[in-house]
N, C-alpha and C. Protein backbone atom coordinates (compact mmCIF):
# COMPACT_ATOMS: atom_id res chain seq x y z
N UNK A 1 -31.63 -7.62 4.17
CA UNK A 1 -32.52 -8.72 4.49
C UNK A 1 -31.83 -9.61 5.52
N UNK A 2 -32.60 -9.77 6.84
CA UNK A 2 -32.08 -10.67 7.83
C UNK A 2 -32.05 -12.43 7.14
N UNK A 3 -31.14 -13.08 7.31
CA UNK A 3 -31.68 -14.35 6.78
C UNK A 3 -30.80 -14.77 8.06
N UNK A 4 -31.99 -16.00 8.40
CA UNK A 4 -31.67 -16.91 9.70
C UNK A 4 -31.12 -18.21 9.55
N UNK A 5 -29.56 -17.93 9.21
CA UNK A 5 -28.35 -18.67 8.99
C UNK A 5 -27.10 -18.48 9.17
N UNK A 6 -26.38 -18.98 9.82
CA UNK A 6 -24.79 -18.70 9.78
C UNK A 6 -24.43 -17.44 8.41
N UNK A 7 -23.34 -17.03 8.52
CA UNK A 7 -22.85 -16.25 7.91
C UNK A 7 -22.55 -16.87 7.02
N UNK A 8 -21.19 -17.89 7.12
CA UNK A 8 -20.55 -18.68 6.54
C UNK A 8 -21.82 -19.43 5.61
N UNK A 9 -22.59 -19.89 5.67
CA UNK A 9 -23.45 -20.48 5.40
C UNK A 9 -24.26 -19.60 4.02
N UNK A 10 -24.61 -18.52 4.47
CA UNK A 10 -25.44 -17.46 3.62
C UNK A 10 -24.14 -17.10 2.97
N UNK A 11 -23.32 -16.47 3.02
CA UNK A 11 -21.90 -16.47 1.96
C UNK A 11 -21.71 -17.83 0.93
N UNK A 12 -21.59 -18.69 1.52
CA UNK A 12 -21.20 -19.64 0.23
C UNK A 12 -22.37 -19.56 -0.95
N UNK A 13 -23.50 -19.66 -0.54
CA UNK A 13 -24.85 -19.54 -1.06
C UNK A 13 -24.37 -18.65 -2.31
N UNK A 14 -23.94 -17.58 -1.98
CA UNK A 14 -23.81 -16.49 -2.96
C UNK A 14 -22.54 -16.97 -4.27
N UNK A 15 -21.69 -17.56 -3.44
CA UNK A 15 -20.09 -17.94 -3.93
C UNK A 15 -20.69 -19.38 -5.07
N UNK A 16 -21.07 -20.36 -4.31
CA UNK A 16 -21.16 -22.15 -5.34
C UNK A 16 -22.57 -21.48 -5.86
N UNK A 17 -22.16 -21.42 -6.97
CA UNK A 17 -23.67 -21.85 -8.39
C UNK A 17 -24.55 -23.21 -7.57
N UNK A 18 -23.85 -24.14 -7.49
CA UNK A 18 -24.98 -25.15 -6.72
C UNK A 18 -26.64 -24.73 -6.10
N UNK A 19 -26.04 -23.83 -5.10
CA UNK A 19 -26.93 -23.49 -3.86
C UNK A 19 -27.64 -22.26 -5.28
N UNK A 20 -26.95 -21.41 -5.52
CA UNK A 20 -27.42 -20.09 -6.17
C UNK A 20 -28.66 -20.49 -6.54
N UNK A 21 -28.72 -21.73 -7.80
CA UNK A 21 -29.12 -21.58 -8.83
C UNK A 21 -30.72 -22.05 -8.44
N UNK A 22 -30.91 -22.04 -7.06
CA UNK A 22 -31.74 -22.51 -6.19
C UNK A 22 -32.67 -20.94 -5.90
N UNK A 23 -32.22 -19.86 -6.53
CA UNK A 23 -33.08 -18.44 -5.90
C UNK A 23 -32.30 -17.71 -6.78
N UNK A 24 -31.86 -17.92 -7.69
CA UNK A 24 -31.49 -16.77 -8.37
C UNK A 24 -31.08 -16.98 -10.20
N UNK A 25 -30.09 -17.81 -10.75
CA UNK A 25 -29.86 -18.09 -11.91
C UNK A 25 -29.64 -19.92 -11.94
N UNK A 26 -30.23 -19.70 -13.03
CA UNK A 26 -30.35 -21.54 -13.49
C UNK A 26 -29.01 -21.70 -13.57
N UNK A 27 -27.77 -21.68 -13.97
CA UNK A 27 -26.40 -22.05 -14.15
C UNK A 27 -25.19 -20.94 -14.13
N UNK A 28 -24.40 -21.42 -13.13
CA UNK A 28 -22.98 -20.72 -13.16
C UNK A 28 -21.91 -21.43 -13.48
N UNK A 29 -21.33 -21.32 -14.64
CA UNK A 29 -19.65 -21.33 -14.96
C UNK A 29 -18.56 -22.30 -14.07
N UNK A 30 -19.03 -21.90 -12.44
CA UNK A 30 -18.32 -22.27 -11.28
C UNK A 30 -18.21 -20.85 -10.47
N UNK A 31 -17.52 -21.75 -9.14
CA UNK A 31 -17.71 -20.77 -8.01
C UNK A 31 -16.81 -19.38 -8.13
N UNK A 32 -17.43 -18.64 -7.38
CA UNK A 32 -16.78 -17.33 -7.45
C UNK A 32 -15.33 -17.53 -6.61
N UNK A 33 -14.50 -16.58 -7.24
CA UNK A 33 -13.67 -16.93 -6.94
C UNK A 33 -12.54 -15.64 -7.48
N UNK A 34 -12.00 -14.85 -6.45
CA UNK A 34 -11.31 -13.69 -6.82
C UNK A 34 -10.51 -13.01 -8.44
N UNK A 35 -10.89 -12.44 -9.35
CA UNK A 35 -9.86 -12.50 -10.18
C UNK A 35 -10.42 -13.17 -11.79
N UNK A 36 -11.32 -14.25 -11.13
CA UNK A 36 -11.72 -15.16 -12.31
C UNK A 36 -12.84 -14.25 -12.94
N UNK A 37 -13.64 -14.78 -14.21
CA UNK A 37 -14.91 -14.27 -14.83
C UNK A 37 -15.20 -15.59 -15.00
N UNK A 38 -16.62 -15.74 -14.36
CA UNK A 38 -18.02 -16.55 -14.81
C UNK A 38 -19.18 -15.87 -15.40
N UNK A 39 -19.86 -17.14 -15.66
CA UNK A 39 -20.71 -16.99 -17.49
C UNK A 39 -22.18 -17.47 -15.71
N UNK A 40 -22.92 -16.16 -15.67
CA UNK A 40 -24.08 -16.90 -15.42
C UNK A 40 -25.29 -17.04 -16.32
N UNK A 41 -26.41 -17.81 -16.33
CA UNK A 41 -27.10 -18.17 -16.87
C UNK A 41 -28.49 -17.85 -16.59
N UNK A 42 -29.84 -17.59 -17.29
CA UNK A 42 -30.77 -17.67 -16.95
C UNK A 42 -31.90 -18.35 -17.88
N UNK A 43 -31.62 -19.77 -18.22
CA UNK A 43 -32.01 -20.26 -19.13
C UNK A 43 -33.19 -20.04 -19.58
N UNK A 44 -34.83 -19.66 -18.94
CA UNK A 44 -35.81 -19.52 -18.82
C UNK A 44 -35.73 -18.43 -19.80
N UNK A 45 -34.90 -17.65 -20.12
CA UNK A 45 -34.93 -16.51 -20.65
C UNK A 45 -34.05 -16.10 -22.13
N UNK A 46 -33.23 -17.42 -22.32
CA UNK A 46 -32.08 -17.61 -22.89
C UNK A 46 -31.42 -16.10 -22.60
N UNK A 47 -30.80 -15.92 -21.86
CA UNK A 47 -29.85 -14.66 -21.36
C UNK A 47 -28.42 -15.38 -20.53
N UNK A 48 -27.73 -14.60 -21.03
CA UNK A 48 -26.70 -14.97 -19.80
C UNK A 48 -25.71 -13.39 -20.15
N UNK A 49 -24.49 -13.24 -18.74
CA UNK A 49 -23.85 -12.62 -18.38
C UNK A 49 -22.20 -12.86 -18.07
N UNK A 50 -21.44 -12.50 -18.40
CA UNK A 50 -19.98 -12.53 -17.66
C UNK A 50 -19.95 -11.85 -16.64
N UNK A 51 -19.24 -12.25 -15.49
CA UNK A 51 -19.50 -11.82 -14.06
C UNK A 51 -17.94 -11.96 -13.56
N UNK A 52 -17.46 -10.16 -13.36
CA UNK A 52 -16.09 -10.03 -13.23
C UNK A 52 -15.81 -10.01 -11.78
N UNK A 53 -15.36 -11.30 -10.84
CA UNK A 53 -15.24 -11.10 -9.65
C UNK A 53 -14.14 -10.15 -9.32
N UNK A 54 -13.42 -9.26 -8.85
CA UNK A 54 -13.10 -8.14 -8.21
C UNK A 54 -12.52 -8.45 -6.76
N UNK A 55 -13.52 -8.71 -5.74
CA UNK A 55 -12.85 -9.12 -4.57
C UNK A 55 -13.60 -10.06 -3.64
N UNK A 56 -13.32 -10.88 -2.87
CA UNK A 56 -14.14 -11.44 -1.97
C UNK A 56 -13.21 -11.39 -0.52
N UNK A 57 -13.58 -10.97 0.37
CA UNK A 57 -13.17 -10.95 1.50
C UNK A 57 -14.50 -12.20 2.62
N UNK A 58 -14.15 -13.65 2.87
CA UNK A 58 -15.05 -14.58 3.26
C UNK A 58 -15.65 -14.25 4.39
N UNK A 59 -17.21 -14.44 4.51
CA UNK A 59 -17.92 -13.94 4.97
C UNK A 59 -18.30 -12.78 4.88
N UNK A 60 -17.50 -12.15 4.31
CA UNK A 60 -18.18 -10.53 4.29
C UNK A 60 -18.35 -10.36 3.49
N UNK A 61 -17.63 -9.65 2.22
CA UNK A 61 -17.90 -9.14 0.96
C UNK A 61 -17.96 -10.17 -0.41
N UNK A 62 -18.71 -9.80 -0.83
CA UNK A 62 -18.22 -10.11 -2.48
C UNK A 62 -18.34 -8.81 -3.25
N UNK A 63 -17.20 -8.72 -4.36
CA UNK A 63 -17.53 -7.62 -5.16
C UNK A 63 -17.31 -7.86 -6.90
N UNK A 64 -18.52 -7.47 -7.21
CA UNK A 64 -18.17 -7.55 -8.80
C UNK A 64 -18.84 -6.93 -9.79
N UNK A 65 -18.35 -7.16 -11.02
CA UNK A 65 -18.99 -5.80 -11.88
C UNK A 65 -19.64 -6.75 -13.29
N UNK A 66 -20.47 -6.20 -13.71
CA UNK A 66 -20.79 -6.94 -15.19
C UNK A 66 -21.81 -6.02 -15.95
N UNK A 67 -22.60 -6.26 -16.33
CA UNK A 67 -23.45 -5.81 -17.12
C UNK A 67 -22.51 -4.51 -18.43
N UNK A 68 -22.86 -3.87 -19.43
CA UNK A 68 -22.40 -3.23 -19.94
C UNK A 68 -23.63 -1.71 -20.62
N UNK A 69 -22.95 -0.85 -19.93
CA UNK A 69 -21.70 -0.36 -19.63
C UNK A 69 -21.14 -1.10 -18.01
N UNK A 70 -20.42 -1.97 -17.55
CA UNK A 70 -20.32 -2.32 -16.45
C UNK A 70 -20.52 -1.39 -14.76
N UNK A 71 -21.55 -2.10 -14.29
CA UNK A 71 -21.38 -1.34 -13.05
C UNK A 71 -20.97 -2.23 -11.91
N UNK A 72 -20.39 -1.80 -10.30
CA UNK A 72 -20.19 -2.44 -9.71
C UNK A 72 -21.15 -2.90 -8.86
N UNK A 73 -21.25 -4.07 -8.24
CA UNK A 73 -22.11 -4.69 -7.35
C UNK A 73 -21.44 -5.74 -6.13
N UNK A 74 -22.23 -4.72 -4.98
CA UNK A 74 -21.19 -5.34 -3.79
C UNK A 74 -22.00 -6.19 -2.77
N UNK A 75 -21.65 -7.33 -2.61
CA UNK A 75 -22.74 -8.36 -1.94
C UNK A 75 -22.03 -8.17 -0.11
N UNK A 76 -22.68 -7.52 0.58
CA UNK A 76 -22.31 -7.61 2.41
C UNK A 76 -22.85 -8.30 3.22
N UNK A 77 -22.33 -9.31 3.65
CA UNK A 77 -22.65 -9.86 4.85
C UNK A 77 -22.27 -9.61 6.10
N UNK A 78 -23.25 -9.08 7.02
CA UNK A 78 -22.97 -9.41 8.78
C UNK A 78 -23.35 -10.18 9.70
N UNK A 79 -22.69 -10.84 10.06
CA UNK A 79 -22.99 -11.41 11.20
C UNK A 79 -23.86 -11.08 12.38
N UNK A 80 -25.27 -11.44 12.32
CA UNK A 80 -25.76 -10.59 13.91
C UNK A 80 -25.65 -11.48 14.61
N UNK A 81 -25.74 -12.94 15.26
CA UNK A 81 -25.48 -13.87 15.77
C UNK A 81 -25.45 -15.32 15.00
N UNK A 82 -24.89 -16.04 16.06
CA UNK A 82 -24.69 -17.23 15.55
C UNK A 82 -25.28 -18.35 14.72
N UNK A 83 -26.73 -17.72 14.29
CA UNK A 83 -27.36 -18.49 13.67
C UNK A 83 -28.71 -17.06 12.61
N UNK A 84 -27.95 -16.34 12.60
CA UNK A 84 -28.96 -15.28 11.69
C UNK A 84 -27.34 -13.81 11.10
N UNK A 85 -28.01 -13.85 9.60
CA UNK A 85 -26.95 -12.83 9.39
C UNK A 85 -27.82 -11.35 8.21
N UNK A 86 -27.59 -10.78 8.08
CA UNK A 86 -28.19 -9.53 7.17
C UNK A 86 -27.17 -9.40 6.27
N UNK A 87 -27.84 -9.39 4.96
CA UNK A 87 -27.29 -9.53 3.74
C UNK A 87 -27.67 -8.02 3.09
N UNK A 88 -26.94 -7.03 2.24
CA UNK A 88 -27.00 -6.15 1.47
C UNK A 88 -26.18 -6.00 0.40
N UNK A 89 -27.16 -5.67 -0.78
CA UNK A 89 -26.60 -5.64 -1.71
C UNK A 89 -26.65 -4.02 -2.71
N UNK A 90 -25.52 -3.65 -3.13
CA UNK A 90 -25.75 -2.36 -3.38
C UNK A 90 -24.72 -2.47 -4.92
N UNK A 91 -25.42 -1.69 -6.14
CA UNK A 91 -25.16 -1.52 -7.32
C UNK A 91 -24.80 -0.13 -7.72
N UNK A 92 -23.61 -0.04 -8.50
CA UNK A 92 -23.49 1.35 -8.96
C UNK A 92 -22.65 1.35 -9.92
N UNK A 93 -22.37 2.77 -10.22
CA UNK A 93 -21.45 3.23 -11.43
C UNK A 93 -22.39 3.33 -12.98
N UNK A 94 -23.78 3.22 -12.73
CA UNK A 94 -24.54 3.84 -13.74
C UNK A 94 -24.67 4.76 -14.91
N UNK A 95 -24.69 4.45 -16.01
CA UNK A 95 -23.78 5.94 -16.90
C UNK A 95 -25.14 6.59 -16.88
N UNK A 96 -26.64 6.16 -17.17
CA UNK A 96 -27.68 6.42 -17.56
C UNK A 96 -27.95 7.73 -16.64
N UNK A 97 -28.54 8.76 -17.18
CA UNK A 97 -29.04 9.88 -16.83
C UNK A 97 -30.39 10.01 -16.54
N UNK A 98 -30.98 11.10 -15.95
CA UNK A 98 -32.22 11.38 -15.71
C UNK A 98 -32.90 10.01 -15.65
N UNK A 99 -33.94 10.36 -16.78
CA UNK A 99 -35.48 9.26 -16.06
C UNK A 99 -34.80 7.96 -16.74
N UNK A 100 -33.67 7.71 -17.30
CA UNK A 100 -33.05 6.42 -17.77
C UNK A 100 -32.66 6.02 -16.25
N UNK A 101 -32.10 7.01 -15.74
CA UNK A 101 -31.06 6.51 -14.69
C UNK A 101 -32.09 5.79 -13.40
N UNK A 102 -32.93 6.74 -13.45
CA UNK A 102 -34.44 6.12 -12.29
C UNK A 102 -35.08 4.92 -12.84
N UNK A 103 -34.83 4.43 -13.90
CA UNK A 103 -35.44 3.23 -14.73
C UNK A 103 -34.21 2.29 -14.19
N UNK A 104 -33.13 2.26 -14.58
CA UNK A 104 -32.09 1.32 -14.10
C UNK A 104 -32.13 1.09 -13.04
N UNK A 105 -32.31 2.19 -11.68
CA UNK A 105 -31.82 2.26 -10.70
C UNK A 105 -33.26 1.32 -9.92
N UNK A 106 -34.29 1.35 -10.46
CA UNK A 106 -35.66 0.81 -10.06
C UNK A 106 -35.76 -0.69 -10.42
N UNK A 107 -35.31 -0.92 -11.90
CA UNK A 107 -34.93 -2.26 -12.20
C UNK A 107 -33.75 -3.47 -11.37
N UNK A 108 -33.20 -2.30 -10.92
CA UNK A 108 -31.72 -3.12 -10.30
C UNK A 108 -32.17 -3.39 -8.74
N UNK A 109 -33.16 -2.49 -7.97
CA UNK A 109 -33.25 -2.28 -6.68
C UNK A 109 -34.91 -3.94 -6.64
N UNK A 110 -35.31 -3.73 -7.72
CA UNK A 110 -36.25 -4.44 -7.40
C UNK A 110 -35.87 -5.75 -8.09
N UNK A 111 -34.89 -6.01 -8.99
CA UNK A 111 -34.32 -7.22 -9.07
C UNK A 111 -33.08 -8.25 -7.71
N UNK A 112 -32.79 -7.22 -7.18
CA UNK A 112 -31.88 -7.73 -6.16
C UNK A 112 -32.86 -7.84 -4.72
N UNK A 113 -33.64 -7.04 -4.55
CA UNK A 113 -34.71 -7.81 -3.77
C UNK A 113 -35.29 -8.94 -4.21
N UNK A 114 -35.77 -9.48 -5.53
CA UNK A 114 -36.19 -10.52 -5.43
C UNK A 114 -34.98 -11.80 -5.23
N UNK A 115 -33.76 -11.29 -5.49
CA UNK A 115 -32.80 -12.38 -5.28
C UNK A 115 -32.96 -12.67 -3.55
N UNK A 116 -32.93 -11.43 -2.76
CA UNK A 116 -32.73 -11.57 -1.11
C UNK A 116 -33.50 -12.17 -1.00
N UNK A 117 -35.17 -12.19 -1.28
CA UNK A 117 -36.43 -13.11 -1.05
C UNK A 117 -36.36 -14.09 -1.42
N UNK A 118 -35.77 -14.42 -2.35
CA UNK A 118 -35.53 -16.28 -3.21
C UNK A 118 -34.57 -16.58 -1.89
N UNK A 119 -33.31 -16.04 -1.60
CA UNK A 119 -32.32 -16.76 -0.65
C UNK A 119 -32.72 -16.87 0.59
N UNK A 120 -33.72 -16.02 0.89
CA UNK A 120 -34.20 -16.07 1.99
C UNK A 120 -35.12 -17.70 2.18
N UNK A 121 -35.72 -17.87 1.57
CA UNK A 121 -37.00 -18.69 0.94
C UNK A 121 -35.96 -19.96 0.70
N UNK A 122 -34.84 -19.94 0.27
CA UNK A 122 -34.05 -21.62 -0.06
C UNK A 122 -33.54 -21.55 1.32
N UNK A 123 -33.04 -20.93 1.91
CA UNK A 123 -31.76 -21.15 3.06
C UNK A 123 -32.23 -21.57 4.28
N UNK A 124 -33.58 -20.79 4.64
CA UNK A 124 -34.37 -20.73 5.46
C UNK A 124 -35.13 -22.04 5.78
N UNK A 125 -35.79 -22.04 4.67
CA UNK A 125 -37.35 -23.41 4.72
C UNK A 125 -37.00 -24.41 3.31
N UNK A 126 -35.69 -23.97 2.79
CA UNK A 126 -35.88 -25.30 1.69
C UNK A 126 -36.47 -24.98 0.47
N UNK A 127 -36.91 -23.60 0.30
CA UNK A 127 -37.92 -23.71 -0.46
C UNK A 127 -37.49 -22.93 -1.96
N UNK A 128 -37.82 -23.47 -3.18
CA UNK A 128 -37.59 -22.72 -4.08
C UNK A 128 -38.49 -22.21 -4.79
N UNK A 129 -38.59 -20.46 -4.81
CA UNK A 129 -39.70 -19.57 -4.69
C UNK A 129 -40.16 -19.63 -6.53
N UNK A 130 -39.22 -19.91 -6.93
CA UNK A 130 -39.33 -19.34 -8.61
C UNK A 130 -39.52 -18.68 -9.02
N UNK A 131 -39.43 -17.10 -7.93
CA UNK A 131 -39.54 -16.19 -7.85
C UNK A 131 -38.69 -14.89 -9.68
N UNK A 132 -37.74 -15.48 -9.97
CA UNK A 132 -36.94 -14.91 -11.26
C UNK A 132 -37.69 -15.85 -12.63
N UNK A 133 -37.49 -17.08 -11.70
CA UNK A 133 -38.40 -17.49 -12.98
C UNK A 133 -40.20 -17.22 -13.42
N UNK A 134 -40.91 -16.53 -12.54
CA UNK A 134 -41.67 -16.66 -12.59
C UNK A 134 -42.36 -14.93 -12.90
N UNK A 135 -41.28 -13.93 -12.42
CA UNK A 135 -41.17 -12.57 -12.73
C UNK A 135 -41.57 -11.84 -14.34
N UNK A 136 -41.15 -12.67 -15.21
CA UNK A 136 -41.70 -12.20 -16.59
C UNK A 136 -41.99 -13.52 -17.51
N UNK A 137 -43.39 -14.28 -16.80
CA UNK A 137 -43.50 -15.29 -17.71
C UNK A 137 -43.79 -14.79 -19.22
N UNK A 138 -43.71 -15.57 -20.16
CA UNK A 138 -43.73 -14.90 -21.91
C UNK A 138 -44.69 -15.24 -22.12
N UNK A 139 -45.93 -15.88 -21.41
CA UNK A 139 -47.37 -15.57 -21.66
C UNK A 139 -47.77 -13.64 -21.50
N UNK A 140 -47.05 -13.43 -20.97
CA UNK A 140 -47.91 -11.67 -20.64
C UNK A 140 -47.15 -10.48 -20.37
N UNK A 141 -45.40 -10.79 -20.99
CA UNK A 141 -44.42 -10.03 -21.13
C UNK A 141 -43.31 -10.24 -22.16
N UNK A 142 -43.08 -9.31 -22.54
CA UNK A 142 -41.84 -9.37 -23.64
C UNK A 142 -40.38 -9.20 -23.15
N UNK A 143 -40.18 -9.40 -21.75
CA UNK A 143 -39.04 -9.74 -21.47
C UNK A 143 -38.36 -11.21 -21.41
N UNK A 144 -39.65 -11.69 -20.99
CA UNK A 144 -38.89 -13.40 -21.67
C UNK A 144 -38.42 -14.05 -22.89
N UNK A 145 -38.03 -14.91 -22.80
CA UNK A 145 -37.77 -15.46 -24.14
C UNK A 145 -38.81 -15.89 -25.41
């Protein structure tokens, strides 16, 4: 996803809970930060996660693993010019097999798009989509709380 912002800019986004919690989770622990584990949050849902940061190389990468059985998840940023950068995010190490594994792999691909569209939507125009919060309201799904 192109987002039309500094690099530096769209990186921290990902790094301070502040900005995050603006397109993606109601509360983080604190900022990412090589080595450490944060507790994110998704209160709407009462859920939360430990989130094993791994590596960050600034501006470019973040890498980290959580969920259990843990898989890894690598956040890339490039730079295309000085004021627009493309963000990708790619998940793996899946134990799940067959039509489990196409269920995870569908859940994960269409949950991290809605994160790129929320960041896109705060960074861009200001705007907060409520896009996660608004994904399984508990009027008409049993994934919410």
């Amino acid at each position: 996803m192109r987002i039309r912002k500094p690099v530096h800019e769209v990186f921290n986004a990902f790094i301070d809970p502040e900005i995050t919690r603006n397109f993606w989770f109601t509360k983080g622990s604190g900022k990412l930060e090589a080595g450490k584990i944060i507790v994110w949050e998704w209160e709407m849902y009462n859920v939360s996660t430990e989130v094993h940061i791994e590596e960050i190389k600034p501006d470019e990468e973040i890498v980290i693993s959580w969920g259990e059985p843990a898989t890894k998840v690598v956040f890339s940023f490039q730079s295309l010019s000085d004021n627009s950068t493309y963000v990708s995010i790619t998940n793996t190490g899946f134990s799940q097999q067959g039509s489990e594994l196409w269920a995870v792999i569908n859940d994960s691909t269409g949950g991290f798009t809605t994160v790129l569209d929320g960041a896109k939507a705060w960074l861009e125009f200001n705007i907060n989509l409520n896009l996660i919060a608004d994904k399984f309201p508990k009027e008409v799904s049993d994934h919410g709380a």
